[in-house]
C-alpha atoms as a PDB file:
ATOM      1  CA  UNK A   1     -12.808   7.770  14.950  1.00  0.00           C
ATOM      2  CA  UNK A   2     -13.720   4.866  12.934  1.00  0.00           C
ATOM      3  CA  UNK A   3     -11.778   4.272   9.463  1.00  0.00           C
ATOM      4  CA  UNK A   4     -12.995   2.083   6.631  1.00  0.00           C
ATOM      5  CA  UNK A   5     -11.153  -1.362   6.387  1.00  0.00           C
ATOM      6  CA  UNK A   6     -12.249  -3.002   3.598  1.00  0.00           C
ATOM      7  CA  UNK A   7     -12.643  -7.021   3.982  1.00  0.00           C
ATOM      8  CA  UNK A   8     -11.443  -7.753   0.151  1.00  0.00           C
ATOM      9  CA  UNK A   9      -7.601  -7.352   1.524  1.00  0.00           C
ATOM     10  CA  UNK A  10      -4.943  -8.145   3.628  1.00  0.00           C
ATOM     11  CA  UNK A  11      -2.736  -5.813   5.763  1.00  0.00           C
ATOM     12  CA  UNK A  12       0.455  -5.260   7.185  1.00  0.00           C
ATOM     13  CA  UNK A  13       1.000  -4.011  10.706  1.00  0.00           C
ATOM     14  CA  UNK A  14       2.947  -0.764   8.781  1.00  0.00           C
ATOM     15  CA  UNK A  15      -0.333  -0.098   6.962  1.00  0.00           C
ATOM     16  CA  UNK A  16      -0.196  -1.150   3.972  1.00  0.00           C
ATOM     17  CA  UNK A  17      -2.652  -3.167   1.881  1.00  0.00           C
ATOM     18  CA  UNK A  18      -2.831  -5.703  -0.528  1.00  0.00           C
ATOM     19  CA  UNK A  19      -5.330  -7.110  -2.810  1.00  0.00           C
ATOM     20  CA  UNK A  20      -5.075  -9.506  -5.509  1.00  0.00           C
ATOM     21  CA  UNK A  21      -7.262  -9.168  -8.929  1.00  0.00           C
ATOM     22  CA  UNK A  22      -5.511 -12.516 -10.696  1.00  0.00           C
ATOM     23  CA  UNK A  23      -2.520 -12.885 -11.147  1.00  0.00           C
ATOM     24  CA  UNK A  24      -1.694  -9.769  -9.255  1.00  0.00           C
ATOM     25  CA  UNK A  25      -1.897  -7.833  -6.512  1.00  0.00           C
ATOM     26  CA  UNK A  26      -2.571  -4.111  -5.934  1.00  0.00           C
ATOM     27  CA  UNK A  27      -0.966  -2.793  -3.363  1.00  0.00           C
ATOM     28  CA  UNK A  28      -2.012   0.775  -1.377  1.00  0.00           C
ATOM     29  CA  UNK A  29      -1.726   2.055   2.128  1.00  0.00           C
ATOM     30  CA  UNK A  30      -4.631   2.083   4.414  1.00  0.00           C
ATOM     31  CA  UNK A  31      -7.132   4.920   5.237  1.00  0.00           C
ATOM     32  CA  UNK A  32      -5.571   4.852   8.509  1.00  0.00           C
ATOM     33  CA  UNK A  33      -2.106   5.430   7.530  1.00  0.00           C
ATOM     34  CA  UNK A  34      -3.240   8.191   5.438  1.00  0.00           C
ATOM     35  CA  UNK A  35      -5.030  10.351   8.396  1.00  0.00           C
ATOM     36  CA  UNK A  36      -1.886   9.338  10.189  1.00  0.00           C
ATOM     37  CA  UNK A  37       0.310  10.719   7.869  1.00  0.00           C
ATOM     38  CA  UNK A  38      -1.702  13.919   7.019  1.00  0.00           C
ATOM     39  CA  UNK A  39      -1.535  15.356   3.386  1.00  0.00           C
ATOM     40  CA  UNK A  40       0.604  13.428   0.973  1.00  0.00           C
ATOM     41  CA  UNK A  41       2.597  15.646  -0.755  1.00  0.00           C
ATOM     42  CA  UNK A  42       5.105  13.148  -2.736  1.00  0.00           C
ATOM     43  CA  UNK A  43       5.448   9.543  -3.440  1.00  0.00           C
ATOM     44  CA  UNK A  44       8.649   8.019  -4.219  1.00  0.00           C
ATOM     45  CA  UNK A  45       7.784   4.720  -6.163  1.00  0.00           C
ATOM     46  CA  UNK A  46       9.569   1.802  -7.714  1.00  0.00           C
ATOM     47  CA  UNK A  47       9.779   1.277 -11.434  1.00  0.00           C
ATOM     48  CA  UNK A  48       7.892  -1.280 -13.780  1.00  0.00           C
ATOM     49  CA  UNK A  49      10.249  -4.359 -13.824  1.00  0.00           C
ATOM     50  CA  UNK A  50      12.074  -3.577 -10.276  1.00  0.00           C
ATOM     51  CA  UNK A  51      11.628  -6.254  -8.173  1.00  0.00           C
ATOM     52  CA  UNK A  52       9.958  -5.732  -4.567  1.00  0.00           C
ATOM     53  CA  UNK A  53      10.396  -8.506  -1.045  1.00  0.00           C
ATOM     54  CA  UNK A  54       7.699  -8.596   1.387  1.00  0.00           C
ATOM     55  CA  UNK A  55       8.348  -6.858   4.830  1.00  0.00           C
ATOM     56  CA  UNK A  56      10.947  -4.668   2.888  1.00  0.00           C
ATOM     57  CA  UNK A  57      11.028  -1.222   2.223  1.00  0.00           C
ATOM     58  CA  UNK A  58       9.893  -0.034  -1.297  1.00  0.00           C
ATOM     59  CA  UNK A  59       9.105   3.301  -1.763  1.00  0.00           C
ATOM     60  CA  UNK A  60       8.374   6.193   0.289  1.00  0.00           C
ATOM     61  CA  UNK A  61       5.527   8.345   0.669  1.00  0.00           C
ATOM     62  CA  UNK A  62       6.151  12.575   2.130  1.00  0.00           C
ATOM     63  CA  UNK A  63       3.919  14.208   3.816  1.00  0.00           C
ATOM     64  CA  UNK A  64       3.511  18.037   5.474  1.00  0.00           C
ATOM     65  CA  UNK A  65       4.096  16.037   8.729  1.00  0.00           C
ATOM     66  CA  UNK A  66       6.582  13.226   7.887  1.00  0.00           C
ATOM     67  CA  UNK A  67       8.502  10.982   5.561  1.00  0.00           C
ATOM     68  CA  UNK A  68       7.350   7.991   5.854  1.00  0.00           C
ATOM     69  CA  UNK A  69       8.656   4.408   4.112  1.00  0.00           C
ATOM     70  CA  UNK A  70       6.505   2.046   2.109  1.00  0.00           C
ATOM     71  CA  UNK A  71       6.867  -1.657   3.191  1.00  0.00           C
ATOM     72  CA  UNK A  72       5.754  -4.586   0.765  1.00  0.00           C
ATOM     73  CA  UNK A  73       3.297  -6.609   1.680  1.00  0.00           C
ATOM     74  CA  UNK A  74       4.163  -9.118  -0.816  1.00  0.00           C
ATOM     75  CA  UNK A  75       7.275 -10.257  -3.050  1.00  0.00           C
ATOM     76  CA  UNK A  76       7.601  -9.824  -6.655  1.00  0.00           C
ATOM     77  CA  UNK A  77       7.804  -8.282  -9.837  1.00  0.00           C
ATOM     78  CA  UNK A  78       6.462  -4.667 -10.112  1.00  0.00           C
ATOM     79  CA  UNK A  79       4.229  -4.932 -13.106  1.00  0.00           C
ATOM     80  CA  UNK A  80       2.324  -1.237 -12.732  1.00  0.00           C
ATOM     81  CA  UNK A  81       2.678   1.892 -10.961  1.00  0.00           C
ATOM     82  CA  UNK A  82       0.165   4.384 -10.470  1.00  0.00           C
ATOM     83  CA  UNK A  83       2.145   7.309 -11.809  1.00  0.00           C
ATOM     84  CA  UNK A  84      -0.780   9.753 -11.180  1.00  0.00           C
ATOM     85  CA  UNK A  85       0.342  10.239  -8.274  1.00  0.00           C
ATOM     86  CA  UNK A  86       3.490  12.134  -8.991  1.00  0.00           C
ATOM     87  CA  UNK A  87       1.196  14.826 -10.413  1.00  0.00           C
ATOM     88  CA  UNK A  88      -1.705  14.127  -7.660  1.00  0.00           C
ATOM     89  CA  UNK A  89      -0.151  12.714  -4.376  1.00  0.00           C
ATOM     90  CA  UNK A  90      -3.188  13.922  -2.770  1.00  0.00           C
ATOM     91  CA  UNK A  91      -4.886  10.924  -4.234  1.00  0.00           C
ATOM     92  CA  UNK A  92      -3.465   8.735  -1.593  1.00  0.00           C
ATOM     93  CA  UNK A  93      -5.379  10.966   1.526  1.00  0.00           C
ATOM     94  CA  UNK A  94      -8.745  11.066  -1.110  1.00  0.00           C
ATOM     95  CA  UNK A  95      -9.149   7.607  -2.298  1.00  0.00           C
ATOM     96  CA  UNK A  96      -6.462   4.891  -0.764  1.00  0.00           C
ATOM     97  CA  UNK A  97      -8.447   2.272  -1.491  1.00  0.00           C
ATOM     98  CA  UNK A  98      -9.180   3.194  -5.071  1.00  0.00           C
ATOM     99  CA  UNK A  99      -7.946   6.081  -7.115  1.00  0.00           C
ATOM    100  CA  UNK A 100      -4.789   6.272  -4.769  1.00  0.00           C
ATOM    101  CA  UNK A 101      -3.831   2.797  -5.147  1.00  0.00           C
ATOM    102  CA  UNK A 102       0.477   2.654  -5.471  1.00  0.00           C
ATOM    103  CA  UNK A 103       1.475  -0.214  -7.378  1.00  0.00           C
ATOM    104  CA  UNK A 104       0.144  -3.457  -8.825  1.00  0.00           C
ATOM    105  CA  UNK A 105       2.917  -6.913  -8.485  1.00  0.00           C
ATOM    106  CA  UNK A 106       2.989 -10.242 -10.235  1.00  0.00           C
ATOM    107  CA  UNK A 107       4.187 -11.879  -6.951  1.00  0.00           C
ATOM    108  CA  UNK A 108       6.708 -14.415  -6.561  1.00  0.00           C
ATOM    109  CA  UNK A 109       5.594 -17.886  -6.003  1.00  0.00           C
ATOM    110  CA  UNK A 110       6.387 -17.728  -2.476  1.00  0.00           C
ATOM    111  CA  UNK A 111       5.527 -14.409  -2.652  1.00  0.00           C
ATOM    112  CA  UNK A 112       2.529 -15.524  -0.572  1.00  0.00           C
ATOM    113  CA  UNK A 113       0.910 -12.785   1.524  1.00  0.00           C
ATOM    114  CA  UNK A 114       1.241 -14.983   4.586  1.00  0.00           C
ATOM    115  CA  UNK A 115       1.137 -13.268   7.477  1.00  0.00           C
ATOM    116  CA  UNK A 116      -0.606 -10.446   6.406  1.00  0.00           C
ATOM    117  CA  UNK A 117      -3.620  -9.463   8.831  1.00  0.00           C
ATOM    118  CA  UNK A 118      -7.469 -10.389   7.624  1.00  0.00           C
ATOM    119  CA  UNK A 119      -9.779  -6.791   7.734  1.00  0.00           C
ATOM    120  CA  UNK A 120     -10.616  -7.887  11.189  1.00  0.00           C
ATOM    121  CA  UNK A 121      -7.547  -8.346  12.820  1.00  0.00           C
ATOM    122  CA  UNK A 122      -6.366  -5.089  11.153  1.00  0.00           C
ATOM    123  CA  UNK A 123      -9.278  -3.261  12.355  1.00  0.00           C
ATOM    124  CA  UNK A 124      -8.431  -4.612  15.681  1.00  0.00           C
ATOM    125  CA  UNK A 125      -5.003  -2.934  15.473  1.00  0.00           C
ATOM    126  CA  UNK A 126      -5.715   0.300  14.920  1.00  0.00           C
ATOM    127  CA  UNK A 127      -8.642   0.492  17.179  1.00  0.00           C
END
């Protein structure tokens, strides 16, 4: 099975994505964490103003199969949430790379994305 990786991002190993428009960053889980996880029935998310640290857990998203946790992919200040999706978790399975996006961060100066895998090494990954 093949699952779309878009190039405009970077990636953690736990899935999740990152993509900065700025002077922020969107941040999402991949389409393969979202076939992994099956449907998405809640998502636990931080609040505007909370403050998030890269490789650390943020939020957690519940599926029929699992409970899962939501890593940061980078560090900062938590500047938008998508609150949609406590009415319409199922955005996360239909669109993760648009519509089902989870939160948008003014990161920290350091809170560089380094070590965050290109579309190609992430695609490698999973495959």
């Amino acid at each position: 099975m093949s699952f779309e990786v878009p190039d405009d991002r970077r990636y953690l190993e736990s899935h999740e994505w990152a993509t900065t428009d700025g002077d922020t960053a969107q941040v999402g889980v991949s389409d393969f964490a979202q076939d992994e996880l099956g449907d998405v029935v809640f998502v636990e998310l931080p609040e505007v103003g909370d403050t998030i640290t890269a490789g650390e857990a943020f939020g957690v998203v519940e599926s029929i199969k699992a409970v899962s946790d939501l890593y940061a992919p980078v560090s900062g200040e938590v500047v938008a949430v998508n609150e949609t999706l406590f009415d319409r978790p199922e955005l996360v399975n239909e669109d993760p790379y648009g519509d089902g996006w989870l939160l948008e961060v003014a990161p920290d100066a350091d809170g560089d994305a380094e070590g965050l895998l290109d579309a190609d090494e992430y695609d490698d990954q999973i495959a």
